[in-house]
Protein backbone atom coordinates (compact mmCIF):
# COMPACT_ATOMS: atom_id res chain seq x y z
CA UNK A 1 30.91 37.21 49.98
CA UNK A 2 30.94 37.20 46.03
CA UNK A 3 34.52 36.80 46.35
CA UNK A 4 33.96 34.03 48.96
CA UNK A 5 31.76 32.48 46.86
CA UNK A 6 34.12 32.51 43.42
CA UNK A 7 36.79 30.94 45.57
CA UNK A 8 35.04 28.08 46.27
CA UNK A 9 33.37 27.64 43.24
CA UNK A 10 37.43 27.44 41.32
CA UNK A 11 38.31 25.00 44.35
CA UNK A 12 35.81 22.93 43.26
CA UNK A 13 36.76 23.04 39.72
CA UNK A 14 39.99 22.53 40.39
CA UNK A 15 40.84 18.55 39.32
CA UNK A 16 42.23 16.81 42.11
CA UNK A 17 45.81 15.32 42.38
CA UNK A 18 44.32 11.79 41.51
CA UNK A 19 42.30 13.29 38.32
CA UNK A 20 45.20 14.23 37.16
CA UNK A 21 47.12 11.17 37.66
CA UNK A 22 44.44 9.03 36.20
CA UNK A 23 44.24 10.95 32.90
CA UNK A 24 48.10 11.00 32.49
CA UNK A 25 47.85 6.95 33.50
CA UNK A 26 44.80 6.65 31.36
CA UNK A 27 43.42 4.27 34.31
CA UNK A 28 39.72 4.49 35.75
CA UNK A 29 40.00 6.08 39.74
CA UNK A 30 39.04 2.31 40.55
CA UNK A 31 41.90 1.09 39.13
CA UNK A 32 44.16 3.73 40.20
CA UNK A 33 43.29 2.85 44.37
CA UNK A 34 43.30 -0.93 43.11
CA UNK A 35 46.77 -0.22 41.84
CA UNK A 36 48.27 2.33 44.61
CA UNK A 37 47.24 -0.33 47.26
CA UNK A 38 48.83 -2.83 45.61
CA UNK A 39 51.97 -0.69 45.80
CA UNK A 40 51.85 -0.11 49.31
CA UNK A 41 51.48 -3.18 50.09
CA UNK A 42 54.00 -3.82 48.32
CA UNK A 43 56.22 -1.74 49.17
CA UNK A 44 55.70 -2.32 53.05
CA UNK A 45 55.86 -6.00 52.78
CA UNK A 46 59.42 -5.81 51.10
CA UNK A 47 60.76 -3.16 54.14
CA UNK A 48 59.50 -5.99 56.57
CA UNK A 49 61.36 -8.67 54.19
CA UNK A 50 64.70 -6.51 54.63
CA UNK A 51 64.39 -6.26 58.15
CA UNK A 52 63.23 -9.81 58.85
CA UNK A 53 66.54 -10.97 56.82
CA UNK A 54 68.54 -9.57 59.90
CA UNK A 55 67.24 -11.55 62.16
CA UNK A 56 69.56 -10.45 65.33
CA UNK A 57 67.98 -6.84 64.96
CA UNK A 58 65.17 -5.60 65.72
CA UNK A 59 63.01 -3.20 63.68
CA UNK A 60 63.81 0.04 64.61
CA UNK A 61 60.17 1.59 66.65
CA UNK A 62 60.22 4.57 64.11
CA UNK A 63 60.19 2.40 61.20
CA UNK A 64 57.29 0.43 62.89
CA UNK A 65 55.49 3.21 63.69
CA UNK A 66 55.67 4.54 60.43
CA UNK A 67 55.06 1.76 58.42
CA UNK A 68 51.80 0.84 60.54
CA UNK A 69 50.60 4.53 60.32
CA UNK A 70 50.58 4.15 56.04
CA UNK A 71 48.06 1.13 56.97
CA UNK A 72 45.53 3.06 58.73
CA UNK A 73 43.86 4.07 55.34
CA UNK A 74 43.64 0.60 53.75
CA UNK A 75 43.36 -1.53 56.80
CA UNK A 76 40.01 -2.97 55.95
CA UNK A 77 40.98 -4.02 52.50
CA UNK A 78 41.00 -7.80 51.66
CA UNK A 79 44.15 -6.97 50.01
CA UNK A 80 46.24 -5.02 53.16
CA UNK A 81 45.46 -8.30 55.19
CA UNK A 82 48.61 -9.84 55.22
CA UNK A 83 50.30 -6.83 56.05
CA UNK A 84 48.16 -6.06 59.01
CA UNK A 85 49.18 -9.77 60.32
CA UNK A 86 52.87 -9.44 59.84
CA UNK A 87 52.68 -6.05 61.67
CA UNK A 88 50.69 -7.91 65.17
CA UNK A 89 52.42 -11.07 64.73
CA UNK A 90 56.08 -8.75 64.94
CA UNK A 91 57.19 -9.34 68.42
CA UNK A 92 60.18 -6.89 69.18
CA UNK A 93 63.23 -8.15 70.77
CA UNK A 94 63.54 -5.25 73.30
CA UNK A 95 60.20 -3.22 73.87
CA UNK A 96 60.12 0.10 73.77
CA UNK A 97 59.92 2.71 76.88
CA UNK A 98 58.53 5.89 76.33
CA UNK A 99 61.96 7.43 78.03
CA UNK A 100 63.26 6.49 75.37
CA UNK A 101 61.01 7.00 72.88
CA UNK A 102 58.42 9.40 71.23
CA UNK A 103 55.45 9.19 73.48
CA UNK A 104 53.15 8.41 70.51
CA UNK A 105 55.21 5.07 70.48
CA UNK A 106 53.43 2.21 72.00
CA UNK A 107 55.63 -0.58 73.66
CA UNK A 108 55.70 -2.72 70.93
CA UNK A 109 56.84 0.06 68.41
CA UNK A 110 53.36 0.34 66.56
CA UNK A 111 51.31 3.39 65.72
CA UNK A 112 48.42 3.71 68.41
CA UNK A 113 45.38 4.72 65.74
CA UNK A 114 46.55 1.48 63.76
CA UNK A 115 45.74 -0.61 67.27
CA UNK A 116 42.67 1.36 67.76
CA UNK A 117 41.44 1.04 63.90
CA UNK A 118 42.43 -2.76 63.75
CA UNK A 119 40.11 -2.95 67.69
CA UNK A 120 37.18 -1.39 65.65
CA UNK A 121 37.06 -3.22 62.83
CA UNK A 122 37.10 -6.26 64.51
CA UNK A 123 34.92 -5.51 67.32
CA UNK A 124 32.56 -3.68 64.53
CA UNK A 125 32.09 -0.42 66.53
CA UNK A 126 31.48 3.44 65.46
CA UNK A 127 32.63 4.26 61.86
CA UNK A 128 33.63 0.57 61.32
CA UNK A 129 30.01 -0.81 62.15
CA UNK A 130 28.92 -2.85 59.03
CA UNK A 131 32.40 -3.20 57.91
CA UNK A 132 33.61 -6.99 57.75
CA UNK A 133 35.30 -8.43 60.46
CA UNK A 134 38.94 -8.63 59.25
CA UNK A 135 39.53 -12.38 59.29
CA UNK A 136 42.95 -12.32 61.49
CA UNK A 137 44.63 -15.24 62.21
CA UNK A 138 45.08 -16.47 65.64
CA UNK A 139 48.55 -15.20 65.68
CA UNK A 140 47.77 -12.08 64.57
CA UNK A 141 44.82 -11.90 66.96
CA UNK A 142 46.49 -12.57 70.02
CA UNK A 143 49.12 -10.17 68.98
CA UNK A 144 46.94 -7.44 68.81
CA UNK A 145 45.23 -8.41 72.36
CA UNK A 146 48.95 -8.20 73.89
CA UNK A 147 50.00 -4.73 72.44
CA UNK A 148 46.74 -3.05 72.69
CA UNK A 149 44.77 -4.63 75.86
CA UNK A 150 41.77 -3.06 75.42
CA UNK A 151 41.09 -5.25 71.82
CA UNK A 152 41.31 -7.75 74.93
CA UNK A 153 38.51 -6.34 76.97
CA UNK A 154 36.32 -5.91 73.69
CA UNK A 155 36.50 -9.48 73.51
CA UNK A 156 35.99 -10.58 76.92
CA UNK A 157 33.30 -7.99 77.52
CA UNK A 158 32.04 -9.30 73.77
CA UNK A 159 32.15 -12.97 75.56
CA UNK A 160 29.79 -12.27 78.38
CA UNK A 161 27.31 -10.91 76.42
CA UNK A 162 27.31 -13.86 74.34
CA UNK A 163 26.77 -16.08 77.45
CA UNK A 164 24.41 -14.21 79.07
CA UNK A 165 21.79 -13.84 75.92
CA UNK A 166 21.92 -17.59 75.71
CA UNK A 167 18.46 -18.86 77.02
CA UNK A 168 20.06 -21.92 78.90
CA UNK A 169 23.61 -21.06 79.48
CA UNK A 170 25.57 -24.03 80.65
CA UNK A 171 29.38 -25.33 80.52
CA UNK A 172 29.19 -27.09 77.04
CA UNK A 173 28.06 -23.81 75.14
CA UNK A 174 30.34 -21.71 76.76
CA UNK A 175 33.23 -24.10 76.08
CA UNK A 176 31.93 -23.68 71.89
CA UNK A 177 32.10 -20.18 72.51
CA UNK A 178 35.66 -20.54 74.62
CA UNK A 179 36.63 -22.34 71.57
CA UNK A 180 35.65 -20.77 68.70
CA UNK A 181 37.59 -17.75 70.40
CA UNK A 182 40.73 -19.62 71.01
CA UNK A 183 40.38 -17.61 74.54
CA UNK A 184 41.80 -20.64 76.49
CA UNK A 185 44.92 -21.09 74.77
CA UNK A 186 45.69 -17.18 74.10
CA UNK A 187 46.29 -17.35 77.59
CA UNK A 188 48.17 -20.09 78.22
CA UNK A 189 50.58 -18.54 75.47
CA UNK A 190 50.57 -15.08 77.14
CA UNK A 191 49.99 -14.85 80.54
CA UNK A 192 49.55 -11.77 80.42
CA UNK A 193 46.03 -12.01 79.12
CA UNK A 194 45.93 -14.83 82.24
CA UNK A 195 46.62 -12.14 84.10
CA UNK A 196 43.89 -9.74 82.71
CA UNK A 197 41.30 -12.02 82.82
CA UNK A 198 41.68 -12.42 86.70
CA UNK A 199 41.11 -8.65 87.29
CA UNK A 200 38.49 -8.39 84.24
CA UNK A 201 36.66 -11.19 85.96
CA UNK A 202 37.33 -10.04 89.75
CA UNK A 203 35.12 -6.73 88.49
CA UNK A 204 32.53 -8.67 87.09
CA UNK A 205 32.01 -11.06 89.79
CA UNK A 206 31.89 -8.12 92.47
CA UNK A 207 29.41 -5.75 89.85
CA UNK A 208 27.07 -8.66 89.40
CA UNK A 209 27.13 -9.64 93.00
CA UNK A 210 28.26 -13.11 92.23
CA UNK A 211 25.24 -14.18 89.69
CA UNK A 212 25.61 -17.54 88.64
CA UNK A 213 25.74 -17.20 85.04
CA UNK A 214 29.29 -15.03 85.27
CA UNK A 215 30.36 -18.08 87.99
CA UNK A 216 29.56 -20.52 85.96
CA UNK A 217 31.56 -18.57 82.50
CA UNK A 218 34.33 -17.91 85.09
CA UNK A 219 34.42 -21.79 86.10
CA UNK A 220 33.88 -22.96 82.60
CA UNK A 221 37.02 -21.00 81.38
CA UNK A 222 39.03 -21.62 84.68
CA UNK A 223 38.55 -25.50 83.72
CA UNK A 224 39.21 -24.86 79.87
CA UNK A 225 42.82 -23.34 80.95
CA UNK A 226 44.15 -25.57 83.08
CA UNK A 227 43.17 -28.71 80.39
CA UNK A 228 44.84 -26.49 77.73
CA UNK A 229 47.57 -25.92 79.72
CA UNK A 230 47.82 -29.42 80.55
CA UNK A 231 47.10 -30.35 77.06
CA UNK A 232 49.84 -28.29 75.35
CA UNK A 233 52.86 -28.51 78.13
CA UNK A 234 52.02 -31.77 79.86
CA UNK A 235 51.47 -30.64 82.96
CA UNK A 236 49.54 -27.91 85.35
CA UNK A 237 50.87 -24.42 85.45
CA UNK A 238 53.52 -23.79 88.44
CA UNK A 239 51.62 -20.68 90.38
CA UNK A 240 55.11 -19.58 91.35
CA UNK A 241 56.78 -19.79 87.86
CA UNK A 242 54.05 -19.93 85.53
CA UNK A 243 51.48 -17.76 86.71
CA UNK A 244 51.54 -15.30 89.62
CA UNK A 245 48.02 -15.50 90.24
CA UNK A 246 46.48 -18.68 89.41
CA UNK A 247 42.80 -18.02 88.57
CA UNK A 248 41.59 -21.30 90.10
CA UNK A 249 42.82 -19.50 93.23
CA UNK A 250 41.65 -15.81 92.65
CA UNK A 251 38.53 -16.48 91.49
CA UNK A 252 36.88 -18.04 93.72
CA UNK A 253 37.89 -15.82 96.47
CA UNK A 254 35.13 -13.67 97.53
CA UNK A 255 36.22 -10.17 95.91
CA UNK A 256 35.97 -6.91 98.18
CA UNK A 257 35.63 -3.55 97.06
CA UNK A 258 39.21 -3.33 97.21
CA UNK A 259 40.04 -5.79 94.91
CA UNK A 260 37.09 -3.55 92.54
CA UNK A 261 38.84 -0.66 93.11
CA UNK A 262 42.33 -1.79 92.29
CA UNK A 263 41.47 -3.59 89.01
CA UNK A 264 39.69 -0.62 87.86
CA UNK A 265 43.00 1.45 88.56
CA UNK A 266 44.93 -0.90 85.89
């Protein structure tokens, strides 16, 4: 136990390897993490640069992966910011399969703790609670709904609650809160967050046994799509070419347990 006890007591003695950077630097620890985050940031924004150069090529998934892994540590700092956005707003050419592929890959090449650490701090959950919400762009927010989807279900899940503390809910306040969320045109861009919403939504309608202030949020939304969509293309999506299952259809379909049953399955 003495033993035990001594070899603990050197351990902590020991000066760690940042001590002994920061007396051969001569820089305070503060300025030593202000200084290596710079560096990383640094040096992460210039492999993006060299990749981005090559336009016809895509960044190989390992290099992603890695490269989003070294941002885990510093993702909540002001200063990482803008390489946290150029990482969601990447779109690869060809995704990646995990046949191919690691199966720590995710489809769109990044590291899967850097989608869940990015989900927490903005949804301000677990270790991240009282940590700002990073202040991602919408680019970068959408991104990160389409390669992780369950950032997506945060928010939606994060929407209802919103409308159902209001004292008065009605369609005006739920189009602020449609808007301030961009939710509306995120899926007109990616339909696949259409998509979502329809079998999010299908769920909620059947759990809540059709209570009027999810109809009304569902209707609200339904009606700030199809203006947005008319808005930014001109027209009304195409159910068979735009969207294979137009909400203003699906919705308001009574839903049966086995519509419950398969949404919870995806």
């Amino acid at each position: 136990r003495g033993a035990g006890r001594s070899q603990a007591l050197m351990e902590q003695q020991l000066p760690t390897t940042t001590d002994w950077l920061c007396t051969h630097t001569g820089l305070l620890r503060s300025q030593y993490a202000a200084l290596s985050v710079d560096k990383l940031t640094s040096s992460i924004t210039t492999i993006l640069a060299s990749y981005s150069a090559n336009s016809g090529c895509d960044i190989p998934p390992g290099v992603l992966h890695e490269l989003s892994e070294m941002c885990i540590p510093i993702a909540h700092l002001s200063k990482a910011l803008p390489v946290v956005e150029a990482l969601l707003k990447y779109r690869m050419k060809t995704p990646v399969f995990a046949s191919n592929h690691s199966s720590c890959y995710t489809r769109s090449g990044l590291c899967q703790k850097f989608l869940e650490v990015i989900t927490g701090l903005q949804a301000g959950e677990g270790s991240y609670a009282g940590e700002p919400k990073l202040p991602l762009s919408y680019h970068a927010r959408t991104g990160l709904w389409v390669k992780h989807l369950p950032s997506f279900e945060k928010e939606l899940l994060d929407l209802t609650e919103a409308v159902c503390s209001l004292d008065t809910p009605s369609a005006t306040t739920i189009r602020e809160l449609l808007g301030s969320r961009e939710l509306a045109k995120s899926c007109v861009d990616y339909l696949q967050l259409f998509s979502y919403c329809d079998e999010f939504f299908k769920v909620l309608l059947a759990s809540s046994k059709g209570a009027s202030t999810v109809t009304l949020l569902i209707e609200t939304l339904n009606t700030c799509f199809l203006e947005t969509h008319q808005l930014l293309h001109g027209e009304g999506p195409r159910v068979a070419c735009d969207c294979p299952q137009l909400l203003v259809k699906s919705w308001f379909s009574k839903p049966t347990m086995t519509d419950h049953t398969r949404a919870q399955q995806h």
